[in-house]
Protein backbone atom coordinates (compact mmCIF):
# COMPACT_ATOMS: atom_id res chain seq x y z
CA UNK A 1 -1.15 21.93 41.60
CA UNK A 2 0.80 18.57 41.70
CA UNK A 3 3.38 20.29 43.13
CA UNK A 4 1.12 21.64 46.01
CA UNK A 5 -0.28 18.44 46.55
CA UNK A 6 3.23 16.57 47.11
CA UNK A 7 3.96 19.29 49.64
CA UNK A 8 1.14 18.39 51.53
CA UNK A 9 1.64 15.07 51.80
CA UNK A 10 5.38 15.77 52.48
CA UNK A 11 6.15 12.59 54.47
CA UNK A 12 9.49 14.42 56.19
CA UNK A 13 6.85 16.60 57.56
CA UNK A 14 6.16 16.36 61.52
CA UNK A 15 2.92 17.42 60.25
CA UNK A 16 2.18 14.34 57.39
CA UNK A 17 0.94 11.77 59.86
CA UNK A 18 -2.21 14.42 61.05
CA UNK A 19 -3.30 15.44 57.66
CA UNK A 20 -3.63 11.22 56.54
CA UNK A 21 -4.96 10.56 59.96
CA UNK A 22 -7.56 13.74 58.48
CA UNK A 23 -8.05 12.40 55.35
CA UNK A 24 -9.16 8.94 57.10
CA UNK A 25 -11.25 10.76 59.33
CA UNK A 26 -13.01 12.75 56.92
CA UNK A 27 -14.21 9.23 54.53
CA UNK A 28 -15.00 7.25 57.91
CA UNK A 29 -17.37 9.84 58.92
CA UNK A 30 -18.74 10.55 55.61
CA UNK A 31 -19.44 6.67 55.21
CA UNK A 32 -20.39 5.79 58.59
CA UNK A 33 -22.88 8.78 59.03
CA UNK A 34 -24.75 8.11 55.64
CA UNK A 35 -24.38 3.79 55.37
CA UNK A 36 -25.59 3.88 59.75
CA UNK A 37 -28.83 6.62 59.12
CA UNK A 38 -29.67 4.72 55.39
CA UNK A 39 -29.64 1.29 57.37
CA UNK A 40 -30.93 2.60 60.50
CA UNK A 41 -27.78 1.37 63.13
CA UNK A 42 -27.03 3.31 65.39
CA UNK A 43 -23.62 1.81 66.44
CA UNK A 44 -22.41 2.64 62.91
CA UNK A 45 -23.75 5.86 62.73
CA UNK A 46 -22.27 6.72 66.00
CA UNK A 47 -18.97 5.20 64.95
CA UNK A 48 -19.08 7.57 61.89
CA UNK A 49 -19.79 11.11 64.61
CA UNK A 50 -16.61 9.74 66.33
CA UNK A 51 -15.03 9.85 63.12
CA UNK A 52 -16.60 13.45 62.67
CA UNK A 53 -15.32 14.53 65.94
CA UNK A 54 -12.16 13.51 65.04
CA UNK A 55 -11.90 15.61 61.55
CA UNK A 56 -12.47 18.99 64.21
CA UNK A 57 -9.83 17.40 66.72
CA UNK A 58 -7.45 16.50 63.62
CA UNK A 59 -7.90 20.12 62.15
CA UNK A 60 -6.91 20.83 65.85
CA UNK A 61 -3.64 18.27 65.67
CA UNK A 62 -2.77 20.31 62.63
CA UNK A 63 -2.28 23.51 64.45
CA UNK A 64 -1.27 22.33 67.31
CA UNK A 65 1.94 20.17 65.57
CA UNK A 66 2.26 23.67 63.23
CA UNK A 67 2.89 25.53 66.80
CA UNK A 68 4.28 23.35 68.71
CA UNK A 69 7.47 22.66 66.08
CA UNK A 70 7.60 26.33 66.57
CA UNK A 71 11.17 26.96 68.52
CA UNK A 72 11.04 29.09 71.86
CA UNK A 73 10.79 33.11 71.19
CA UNK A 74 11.05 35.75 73.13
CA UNK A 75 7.04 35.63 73.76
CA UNK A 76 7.20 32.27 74.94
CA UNK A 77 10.39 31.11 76.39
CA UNK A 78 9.55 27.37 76.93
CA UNK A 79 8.00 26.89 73.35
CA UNK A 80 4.52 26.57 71.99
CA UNK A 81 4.36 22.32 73.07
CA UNK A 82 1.56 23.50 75.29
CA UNK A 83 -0.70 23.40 72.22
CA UNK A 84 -0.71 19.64 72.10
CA UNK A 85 -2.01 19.56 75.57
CA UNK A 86 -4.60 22.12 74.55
CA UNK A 87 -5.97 20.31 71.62
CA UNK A 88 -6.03 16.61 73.33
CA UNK A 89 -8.43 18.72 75.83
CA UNK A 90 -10.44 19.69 73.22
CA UNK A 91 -11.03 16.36 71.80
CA UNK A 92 -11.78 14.41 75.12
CA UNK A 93 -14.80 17.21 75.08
CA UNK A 94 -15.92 16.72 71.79
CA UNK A 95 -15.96 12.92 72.46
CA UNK A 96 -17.82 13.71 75.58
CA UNK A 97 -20.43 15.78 73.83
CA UNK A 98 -20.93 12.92 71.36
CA UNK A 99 -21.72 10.25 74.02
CA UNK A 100 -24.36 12.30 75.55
CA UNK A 101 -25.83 12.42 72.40
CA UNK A 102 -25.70 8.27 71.44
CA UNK A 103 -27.05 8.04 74.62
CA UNK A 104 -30.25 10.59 74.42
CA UNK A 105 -30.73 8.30 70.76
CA UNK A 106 -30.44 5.26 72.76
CA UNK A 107 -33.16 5.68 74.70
CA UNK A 108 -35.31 6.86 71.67
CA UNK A 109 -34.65 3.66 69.76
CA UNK A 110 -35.56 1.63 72.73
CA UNK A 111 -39.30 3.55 73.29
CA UNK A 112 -39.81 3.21 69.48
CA UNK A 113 -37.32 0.64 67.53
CA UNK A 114 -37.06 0.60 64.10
CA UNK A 115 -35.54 -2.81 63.15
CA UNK A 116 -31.45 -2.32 61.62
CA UNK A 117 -31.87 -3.30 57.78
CA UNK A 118 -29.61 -4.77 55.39
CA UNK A 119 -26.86 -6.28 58.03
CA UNK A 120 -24.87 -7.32 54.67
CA UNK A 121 -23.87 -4.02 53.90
CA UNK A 122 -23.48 -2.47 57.32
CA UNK A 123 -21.07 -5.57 58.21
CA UNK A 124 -18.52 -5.24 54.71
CA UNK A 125 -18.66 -1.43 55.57
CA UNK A 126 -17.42 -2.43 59.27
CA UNK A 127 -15.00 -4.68 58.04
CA UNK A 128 -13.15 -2.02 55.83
CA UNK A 129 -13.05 0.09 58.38
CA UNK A 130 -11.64 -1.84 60.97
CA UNK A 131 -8.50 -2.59 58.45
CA UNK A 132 -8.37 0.84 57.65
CA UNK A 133 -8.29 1.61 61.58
CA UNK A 134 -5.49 -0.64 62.55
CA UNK A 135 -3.26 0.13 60.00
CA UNK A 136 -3.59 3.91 60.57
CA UNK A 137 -2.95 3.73 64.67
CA UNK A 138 0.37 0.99 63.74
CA UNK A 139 1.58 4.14 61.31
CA UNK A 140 1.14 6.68 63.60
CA UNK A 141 2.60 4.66 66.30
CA UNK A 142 5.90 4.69 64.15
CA UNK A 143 5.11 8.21 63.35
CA UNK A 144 5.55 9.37 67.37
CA UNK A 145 8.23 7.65 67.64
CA UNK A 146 10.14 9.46 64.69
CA UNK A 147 9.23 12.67 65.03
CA UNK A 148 9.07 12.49 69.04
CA UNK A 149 5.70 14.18 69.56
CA UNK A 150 3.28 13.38 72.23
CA UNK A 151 0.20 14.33 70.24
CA UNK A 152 0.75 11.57 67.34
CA UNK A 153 1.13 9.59 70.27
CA UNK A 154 -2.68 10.12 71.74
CA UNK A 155 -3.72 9.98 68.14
CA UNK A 156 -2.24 6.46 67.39
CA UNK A 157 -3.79 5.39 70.97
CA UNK A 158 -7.30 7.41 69.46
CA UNK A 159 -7.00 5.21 66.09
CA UNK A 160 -6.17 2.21 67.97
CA UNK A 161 -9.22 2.24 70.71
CA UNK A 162 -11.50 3.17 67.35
CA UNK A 163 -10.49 -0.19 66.10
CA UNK A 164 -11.15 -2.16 68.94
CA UNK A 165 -14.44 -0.20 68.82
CA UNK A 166 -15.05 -1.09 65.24
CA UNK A 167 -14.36 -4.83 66.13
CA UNK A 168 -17.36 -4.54 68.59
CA UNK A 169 -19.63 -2.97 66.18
CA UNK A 170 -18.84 -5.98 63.92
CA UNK A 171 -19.98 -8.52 66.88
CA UNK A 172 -23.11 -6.45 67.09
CA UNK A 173 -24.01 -6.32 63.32
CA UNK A 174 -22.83 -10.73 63.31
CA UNK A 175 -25.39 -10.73 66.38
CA UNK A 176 -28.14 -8.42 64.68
CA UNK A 177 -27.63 -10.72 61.38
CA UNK A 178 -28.22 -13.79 63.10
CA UNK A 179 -31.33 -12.50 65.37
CA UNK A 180 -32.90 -10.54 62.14
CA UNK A 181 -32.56 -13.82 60.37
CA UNK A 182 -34.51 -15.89 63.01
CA UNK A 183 -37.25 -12.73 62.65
CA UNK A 184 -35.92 -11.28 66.02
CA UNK A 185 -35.73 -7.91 64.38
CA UNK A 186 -36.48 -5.44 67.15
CA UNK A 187 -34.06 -7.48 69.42
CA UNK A 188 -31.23 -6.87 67.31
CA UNK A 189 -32.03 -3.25 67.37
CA UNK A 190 -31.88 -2.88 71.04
CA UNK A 191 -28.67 -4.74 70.92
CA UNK A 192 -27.49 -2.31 68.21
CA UNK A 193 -28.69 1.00 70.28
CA UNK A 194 -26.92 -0.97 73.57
CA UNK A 195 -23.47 -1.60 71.57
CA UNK A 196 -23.61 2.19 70.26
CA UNK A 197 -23.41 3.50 73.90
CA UNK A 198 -20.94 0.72 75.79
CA UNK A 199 -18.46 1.19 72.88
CA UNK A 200 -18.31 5.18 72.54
CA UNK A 201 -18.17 5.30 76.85
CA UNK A 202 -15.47 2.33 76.57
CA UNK A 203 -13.74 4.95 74.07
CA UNK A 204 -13.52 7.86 76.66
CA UNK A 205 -10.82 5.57 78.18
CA UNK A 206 -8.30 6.67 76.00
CA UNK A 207 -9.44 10.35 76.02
CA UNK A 208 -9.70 10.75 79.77
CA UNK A 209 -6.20 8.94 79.91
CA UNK A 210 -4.59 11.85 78.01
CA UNK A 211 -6.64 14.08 78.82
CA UNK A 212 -5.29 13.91 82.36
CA UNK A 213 -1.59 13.77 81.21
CA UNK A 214 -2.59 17.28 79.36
CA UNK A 215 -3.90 18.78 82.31
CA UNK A 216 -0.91 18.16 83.98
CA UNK A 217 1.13 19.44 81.54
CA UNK A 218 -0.88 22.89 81.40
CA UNK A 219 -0.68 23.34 85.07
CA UNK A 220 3.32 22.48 84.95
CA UNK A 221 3.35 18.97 86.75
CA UNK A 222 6.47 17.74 87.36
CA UNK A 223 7.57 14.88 85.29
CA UNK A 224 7.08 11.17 86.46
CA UNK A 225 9.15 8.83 88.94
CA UNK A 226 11.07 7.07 86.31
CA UNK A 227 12.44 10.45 84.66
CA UNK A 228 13.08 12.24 88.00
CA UNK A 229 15.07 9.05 89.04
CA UNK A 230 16.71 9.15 85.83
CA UNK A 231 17.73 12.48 86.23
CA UNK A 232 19.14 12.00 89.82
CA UNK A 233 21.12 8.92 88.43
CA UNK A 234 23.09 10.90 86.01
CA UNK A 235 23.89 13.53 88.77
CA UNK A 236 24.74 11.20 91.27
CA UNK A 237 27.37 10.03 88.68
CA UNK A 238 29.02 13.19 88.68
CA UNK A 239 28.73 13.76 92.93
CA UNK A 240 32.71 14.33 93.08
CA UNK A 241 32.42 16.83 90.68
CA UNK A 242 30.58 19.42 92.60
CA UNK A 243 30.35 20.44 96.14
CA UNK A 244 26.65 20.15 97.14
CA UNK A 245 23.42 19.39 94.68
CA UNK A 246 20.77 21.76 95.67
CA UNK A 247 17.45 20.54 93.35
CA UNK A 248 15.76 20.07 90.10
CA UNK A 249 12.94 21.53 88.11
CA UNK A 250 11.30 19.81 85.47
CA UNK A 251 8.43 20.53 82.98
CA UNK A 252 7.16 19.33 79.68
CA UNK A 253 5.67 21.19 77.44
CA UNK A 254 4.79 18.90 74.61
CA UNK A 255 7.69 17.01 73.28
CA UNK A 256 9.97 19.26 75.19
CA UNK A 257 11.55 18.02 78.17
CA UNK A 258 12.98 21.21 80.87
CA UNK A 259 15.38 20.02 83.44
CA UNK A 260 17.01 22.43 85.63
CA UNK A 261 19.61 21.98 87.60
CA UNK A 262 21.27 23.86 90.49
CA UNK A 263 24.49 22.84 92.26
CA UNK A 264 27.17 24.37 94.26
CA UNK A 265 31.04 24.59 93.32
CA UNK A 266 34.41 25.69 94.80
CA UNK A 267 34.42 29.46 94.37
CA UNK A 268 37.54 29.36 92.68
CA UNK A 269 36.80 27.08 89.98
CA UNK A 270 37.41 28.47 86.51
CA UNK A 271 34.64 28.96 83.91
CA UNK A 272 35.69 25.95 81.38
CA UNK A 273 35.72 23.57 84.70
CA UNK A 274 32.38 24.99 85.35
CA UNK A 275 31.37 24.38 81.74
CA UNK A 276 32.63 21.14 81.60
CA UNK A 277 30.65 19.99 83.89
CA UNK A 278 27.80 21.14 82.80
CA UNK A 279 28.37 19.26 78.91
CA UNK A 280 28.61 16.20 80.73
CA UNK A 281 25.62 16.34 82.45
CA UNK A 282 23.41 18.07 79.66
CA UNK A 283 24.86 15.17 77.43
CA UNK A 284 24.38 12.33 79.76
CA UNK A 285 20.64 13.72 80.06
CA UNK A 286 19.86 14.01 76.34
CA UNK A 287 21.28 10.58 75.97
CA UNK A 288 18.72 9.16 77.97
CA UNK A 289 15.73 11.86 76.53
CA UNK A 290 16.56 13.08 72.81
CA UNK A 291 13.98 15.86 73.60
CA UNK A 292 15.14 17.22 76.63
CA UNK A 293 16.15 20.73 77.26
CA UNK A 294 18.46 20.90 80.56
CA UNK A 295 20.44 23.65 82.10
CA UNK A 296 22.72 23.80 84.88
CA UNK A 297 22.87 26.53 87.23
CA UNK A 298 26.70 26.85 88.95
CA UNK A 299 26.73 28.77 92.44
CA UNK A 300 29.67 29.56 94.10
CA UNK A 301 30.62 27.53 97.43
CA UNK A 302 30.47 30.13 100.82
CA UNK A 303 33.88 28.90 101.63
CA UNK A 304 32.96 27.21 104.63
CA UNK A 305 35.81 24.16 103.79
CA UNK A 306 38.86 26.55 104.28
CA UNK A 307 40.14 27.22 108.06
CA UNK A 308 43.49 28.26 109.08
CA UNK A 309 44.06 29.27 105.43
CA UNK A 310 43.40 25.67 104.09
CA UNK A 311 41.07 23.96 102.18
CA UNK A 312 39.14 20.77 102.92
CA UNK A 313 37.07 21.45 99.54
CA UNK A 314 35.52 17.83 98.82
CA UNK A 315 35.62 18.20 95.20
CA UNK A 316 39.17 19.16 95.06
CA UNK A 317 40.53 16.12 97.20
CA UNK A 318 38.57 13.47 95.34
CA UNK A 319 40.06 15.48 92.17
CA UNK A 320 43.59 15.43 93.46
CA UNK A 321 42.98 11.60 94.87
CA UNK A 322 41.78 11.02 90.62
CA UNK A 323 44.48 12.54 89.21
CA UNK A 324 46.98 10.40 91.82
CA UNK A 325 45.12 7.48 90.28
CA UNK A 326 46.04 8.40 86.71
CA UNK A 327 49.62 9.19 87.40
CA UNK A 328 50.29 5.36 89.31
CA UNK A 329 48.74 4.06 86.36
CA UNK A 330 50.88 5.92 83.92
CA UNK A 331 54.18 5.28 85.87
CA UNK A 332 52.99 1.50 85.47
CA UNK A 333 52.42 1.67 82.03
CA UNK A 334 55.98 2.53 81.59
């Protein structure tokens, strides 16, 4: 059983940081449900169903991080990071759900408040779990960044908005505390009921964030400015080496970055040049992007640069001009 459990919690696992950030979920919900209905607050109860929504999306995570590590197949050539995008879909909907409903309870406890009661408890409670917040989204932060997956990612940014949430539902209960002690009970209610649905709709930030980034992903979007000018960087450092670039296809599909490029070469280049080309490029790319997948696609050149039986091949004069260059220098050398 012991055994089991340290295989669980296997912390070389991709999967390690979802099934704490599950764990977390699965106590914050359980205690913010039960302490926000026992002391009648509303912004901790609804604090505790975003908690709850987050064990489903979590349980989600799992699979998704169990498929996506999943290398290409026959099935599915590109890999199974389209998961990711799937599940951060499915949480930005349950989140969605969940405001609708703080907001239908809103309006209840504003026709018929029933005063918050002991603001003692409710604010230790909030305190806890505002620690317990920020230090989960700083080690899933760390997390992404080691095991290079864009769903850890959204679920650090998740953790970290639910923090800053948390912090406002602490303002509310110091403000409650303070108008409850004056014997301005029912005000601090409606400011209670008021905080629940600002800070769950200031929480769909984060969701509808990714959750556009997914969508693009699932409907194959090419990548953004900064990687496509990357990309063009690395082949404009190797323009003498081939006679004409053609274009460039890129996708992601979760941590997986596909870059494909197609150029033209002299038709009677060998198949190590050829290839030698291409490992400078595919390494020059994964330099820059650990997790990208490129592939170069070689055509032959129509022969257009040869008239009168001689060639005017671009690539082969700056390669003759190089290799000048390298011989002066050697002759100097000696």
């Amino acid at each position: 059983m012991l055994s089991g459990i340290r295989k669980y919690f296997d912390k070389s696992s991709a999967v390690y940081p979802s099934r704490v950030s599950l764990l977390l979920c699965t106590l914050l919900a359980i205690g913010g449900i039960v302490i926000g209905v026992l002391e009648n607050s509303l912004s901790v109860t609804a604090n505790g169903l975003i908690a709850a929504t987050e064990i489903l999306t979590s349980v989600l995570f799992l699979s998704a991080i169990k498929q996506s590590i999943k290398a290409p197949d026959y099935v599915f050539n590109y890999g199974y990071g389209k998961y990711e995008s799937m599940a951060i879909l499915a949480g930005s909907t349950l989140l969605s759900l969940l405001l609708i409903y703080t907001i239908i309870e809103a309006f209840k406890d504003f026709g018929t408040p029933i005063p918050v009661k002991n603001y003692h408890i409710l604010i230790i409670y909030s305190l806890i779990s505002y620690v317990a917040l920020r230090k989960t989204a700083i080690f899933l932060r760390k997390s992404s960044a080691k095991f290079q997956m864009p769903l850890l990612e959204y679920d650090a940014d998740v953790w970290k908005t639910d923090s800053f949430i948390e912090l406002g539902v602490l303002v509310n209960l110091a403000f409650g505390a303070v108008f409850s002690y004056f014997n301005y009970k029912i005000i601090g209610k409606y400011i209670d009921s008021a905080t629940a649905v600002l800070l769950l709709t200031y929480s769909l930030r984060v969701q509808l964030t990714h959750g556009k980034s997914a969508v693009n992903q699932l409907l194959d979007h090419t990548l953004s400015e900064n990687i496509q000018f990357d990309i063009i960087s690395v082949i404009a450092e190797n323009i003498n080496r081939f006679c004409e670039f053609k274009k460039v296809h890129t996708r992601q599909s979760g941590k997986d970055i596909f870059i494909e490029i197609d150029v033209i070469m002299p038709w009677d280049y060998t198949l190590e040049e050829a290839y030698r080309l291409e490992k400078d490029v595919l390494n020059s790319l994964v330099e820059k992007y650990p997790t990208a997948i490129p592939r170069l696609y070689v055509t032959p050149c129509p022969k257009d640069c040869i008239h009168d039986g001689k060639s005017s091949c671009p690539v082969k004069i700056a390669r003759d001009a190089n290799k000048k260059k390298v011989d002066a220098g050697k002759l100097k050398e000696n």
